[in-house]
Protein backbone atom coordinates (compact mmCIF):
# COMPACT_ATOMS: atom_id res chain seq x y z
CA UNK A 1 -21.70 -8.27 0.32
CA UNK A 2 -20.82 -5.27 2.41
CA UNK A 3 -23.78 -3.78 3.89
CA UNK A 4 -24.13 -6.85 6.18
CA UNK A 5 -24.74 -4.28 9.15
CA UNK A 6 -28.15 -5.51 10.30
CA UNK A 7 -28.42 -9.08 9.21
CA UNK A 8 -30.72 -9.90 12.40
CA UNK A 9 -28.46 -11.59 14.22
CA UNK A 10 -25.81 -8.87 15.05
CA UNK A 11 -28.53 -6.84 17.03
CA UNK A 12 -28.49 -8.83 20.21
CA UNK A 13 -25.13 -7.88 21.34
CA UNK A 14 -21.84 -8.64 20.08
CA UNK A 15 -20.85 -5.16 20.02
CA UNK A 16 -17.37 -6.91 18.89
CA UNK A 17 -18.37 -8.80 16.10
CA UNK A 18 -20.31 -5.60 14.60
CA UNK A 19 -17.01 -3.16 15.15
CA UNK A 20 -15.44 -6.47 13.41
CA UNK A 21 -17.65 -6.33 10.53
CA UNK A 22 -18.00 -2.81 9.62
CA UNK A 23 -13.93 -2.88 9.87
CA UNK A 24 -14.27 -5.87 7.39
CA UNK A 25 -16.75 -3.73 5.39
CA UNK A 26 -14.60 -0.48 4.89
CA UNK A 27 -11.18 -2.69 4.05
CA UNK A 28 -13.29 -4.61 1.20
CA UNK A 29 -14.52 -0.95 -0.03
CA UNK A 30 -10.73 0.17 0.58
CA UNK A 31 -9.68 -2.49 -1.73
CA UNK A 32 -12.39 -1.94 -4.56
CA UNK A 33 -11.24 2.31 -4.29
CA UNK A 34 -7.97 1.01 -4.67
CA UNK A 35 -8.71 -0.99 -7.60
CA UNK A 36 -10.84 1.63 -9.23
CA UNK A 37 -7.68 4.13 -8.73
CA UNK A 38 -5.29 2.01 -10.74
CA UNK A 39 -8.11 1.54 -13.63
CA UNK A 40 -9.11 5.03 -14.06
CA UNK A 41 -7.10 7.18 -11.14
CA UNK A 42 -8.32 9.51 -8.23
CA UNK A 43 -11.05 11.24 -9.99
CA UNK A 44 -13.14 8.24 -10.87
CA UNK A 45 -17.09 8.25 -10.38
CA UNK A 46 -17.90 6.65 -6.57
CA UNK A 47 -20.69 4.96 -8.47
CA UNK A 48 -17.73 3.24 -10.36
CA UNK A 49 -16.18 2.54 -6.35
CA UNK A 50 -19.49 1.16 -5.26
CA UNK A 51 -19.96 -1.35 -8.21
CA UNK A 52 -16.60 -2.84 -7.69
CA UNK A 53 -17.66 -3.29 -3.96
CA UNK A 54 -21.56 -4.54 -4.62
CA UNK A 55 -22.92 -1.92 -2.05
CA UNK A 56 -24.71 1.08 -3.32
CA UNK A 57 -22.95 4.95 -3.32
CA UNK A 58 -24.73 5.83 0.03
CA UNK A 59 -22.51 2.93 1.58
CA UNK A 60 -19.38 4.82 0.43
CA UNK A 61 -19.96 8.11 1.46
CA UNK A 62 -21.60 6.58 5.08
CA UNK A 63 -17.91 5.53 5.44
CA UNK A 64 -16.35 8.42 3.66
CA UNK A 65 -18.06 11.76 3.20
CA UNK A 66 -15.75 13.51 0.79
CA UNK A 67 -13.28 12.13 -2.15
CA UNK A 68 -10.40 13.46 0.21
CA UNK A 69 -11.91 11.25 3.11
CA UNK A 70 -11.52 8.34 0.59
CA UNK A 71 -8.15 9.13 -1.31
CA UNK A 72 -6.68 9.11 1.83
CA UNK A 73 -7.97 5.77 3.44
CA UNK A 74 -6.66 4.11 0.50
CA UNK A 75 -3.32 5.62 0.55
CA UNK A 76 -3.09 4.87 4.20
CA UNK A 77 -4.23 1.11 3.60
CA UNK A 78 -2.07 0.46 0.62
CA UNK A 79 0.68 1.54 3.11
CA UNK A 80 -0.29 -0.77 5.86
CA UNK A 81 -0.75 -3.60 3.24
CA UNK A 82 3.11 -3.16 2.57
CA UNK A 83 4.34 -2.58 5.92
CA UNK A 84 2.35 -5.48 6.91
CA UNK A 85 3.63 -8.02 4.28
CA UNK A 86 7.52 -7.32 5.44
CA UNK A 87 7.22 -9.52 7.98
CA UNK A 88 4.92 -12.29 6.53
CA UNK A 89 7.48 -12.29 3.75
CA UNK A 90 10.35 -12.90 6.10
CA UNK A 91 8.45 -15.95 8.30
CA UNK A 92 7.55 -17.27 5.23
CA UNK A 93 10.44 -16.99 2.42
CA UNK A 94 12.99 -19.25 1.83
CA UNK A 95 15.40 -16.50 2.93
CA UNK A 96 15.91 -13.00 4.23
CA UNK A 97 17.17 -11.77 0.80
CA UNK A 98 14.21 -13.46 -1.29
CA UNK A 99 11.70 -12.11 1.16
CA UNK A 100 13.64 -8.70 0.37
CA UNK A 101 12.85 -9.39 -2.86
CA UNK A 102 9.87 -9.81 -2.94
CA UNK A 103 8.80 -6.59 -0.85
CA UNK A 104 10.84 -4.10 -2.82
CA UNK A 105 8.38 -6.14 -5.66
CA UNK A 106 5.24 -5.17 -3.70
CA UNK A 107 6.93 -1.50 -2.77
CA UNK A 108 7.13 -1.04 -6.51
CA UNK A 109 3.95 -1.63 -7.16
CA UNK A 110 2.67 0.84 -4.59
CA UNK A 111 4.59 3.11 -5.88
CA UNK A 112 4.07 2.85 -9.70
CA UNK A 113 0.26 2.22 -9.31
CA UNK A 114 -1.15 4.58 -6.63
CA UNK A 115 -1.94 7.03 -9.55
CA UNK A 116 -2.36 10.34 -8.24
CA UNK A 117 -2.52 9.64 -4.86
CA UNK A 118 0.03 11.13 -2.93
CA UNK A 119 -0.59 14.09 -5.46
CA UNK A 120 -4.15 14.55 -4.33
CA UNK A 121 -3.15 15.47 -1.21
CA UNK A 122 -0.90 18.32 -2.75
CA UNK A 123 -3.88 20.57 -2.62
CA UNK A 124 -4.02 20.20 1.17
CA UNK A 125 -0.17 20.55 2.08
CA UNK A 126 -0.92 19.63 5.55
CA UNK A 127 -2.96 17.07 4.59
CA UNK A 128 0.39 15.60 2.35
CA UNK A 129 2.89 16.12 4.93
CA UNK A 130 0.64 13.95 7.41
CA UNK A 131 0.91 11.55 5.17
CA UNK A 132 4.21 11.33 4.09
CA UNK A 133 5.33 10.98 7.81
CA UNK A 134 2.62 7.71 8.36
CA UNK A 135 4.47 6.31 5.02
CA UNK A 136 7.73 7.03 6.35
CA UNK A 137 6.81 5.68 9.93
CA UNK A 138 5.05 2.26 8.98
CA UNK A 139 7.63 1.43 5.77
CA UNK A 140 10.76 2.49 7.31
CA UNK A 141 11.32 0.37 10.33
CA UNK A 142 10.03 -2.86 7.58
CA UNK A 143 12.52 -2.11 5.04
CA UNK A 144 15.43 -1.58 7.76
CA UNK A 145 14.39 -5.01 9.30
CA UNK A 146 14.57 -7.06 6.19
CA UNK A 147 17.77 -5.22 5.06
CA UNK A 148 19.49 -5.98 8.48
CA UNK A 149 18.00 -9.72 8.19
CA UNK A 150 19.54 -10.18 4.52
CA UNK A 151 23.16 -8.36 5.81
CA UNK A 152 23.13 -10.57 8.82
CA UNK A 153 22.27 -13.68 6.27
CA UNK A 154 25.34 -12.77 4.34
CA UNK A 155 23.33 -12.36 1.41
CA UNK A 156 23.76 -8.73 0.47
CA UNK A 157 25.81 -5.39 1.94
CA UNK A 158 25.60 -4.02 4.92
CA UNK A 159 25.64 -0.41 4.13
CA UNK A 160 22.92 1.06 2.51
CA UNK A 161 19.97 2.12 4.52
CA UNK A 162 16.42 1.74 4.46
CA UNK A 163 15.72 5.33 3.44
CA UNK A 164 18.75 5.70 0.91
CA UNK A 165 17.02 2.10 -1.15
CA UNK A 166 13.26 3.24 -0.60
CA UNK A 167 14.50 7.02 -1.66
CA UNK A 168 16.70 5.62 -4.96
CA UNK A 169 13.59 2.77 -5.49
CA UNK A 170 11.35 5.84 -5.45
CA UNK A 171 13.42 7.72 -7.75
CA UNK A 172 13.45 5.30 -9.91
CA UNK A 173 9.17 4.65 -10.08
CA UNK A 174 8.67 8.21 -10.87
CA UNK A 175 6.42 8.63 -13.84
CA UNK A 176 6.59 5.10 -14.68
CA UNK A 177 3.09 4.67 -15.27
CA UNK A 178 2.59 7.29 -17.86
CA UNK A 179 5.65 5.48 -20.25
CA UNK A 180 5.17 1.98 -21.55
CA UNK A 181 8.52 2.18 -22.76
CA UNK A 182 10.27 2.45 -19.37
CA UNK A 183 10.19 -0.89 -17.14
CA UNK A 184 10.39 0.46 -13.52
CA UNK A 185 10.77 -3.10 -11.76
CA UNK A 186 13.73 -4.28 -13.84
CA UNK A 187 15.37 -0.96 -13.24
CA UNK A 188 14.90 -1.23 -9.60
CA UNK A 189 16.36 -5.20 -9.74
CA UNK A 190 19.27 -3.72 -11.12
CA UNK A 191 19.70 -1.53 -7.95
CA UNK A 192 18.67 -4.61 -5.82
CA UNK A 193 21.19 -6.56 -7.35
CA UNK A 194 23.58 -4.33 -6.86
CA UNK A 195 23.40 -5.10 -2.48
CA UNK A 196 23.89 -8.70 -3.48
CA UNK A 197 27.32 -10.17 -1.94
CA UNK A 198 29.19 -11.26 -4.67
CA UNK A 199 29.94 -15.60 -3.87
């Protein structure tokens, strides 16, 4: 399903479509890594990686040569997933606040299941830092967007940042997977809550 590469019909020249499908190829690979992460974290066998995405191991490493190649593709995806659904939320929610909502939801979830991600990188502190400045760069300008859309709406305060609600949301996520008792999303609709404008 994603070795399509040389299916015949690509070879006469459509250089576009092939860059098209090879960048269609590594997102669904992306997605199984990603999948495989949450399961069974960082360290799981690539033969696991390459089940999930019905291509053989070869495939993977083609696309990414080591495990740090790979850890960071998906972190780097994940992040693009979320900055990319701020503004799909807001074009298609009912309101600025429900879209807000629903990506502080979605932010969560990166947050709670990236398992071991961002601490994968630790070994490579440059590596990290990179990485924490392409989070910072693609969430940031998102989460200040639908926060001034939802202020301007009425529907919640108009003085808490973007960092100072993705810093306390983060706060709040940390080592939330590794405690069943603890719900991290309810906490975090508290805080939400708390920017609502009280009617």
């Amino acid at each position: 399903m994603i070795e399509g590469s040389g299916s015949g019909q690509g070879a006469q020249g459509a250089p576009g479509a092939v860059r098209k499908d090879v960048r269609r190829n590594q997102q669904a690979l992306l997605d199984a890594a990603a999948e495989v992460f949450v399961a069974s974290g960082v360290e799981a066998p690539v033969r696991d990686i390459a089940a999930r995405a019905g291509v053989g191991t070869g495939t993977v490493y083609r696309h990414f040569p080591t495990r740090a190649d790979l850890v960071v593709a998906v972190y780097r995806h994940q992040v693009d997933a979320c900055a990319d659904a701020g503004p799909a939320l807001l074009a298609s929610g009912p309101t600025p606040g429900a879209a807000l909502g629903r990506w502080v939801d979605l932010f969560v979830d990166f947050l709670v299941t990236k398992h071991g991600l961002a601490a994968a990188m630790h070994a490579d502190n440059t590596g990290f830092e990179t990485l924490h400045a392409y989070f910072l760069d693609r969430l940031l300008p998102v989460c200040t967007r639908l926060l001034d859309e939802a202020a301007t709406a009425g529907e919640i305060r108009p003085d808490v940042t973007a960092y100072q609600l993705m810093r306390g949301i983060g706060n709040l996520c940390i080592g939330a997977e590794n405690d069943p008792e603890y719900d991290a999303r309810r906490m975090v609709a508290l805080l939400v809550g708390g920017l609502r404008r009280s009617v």
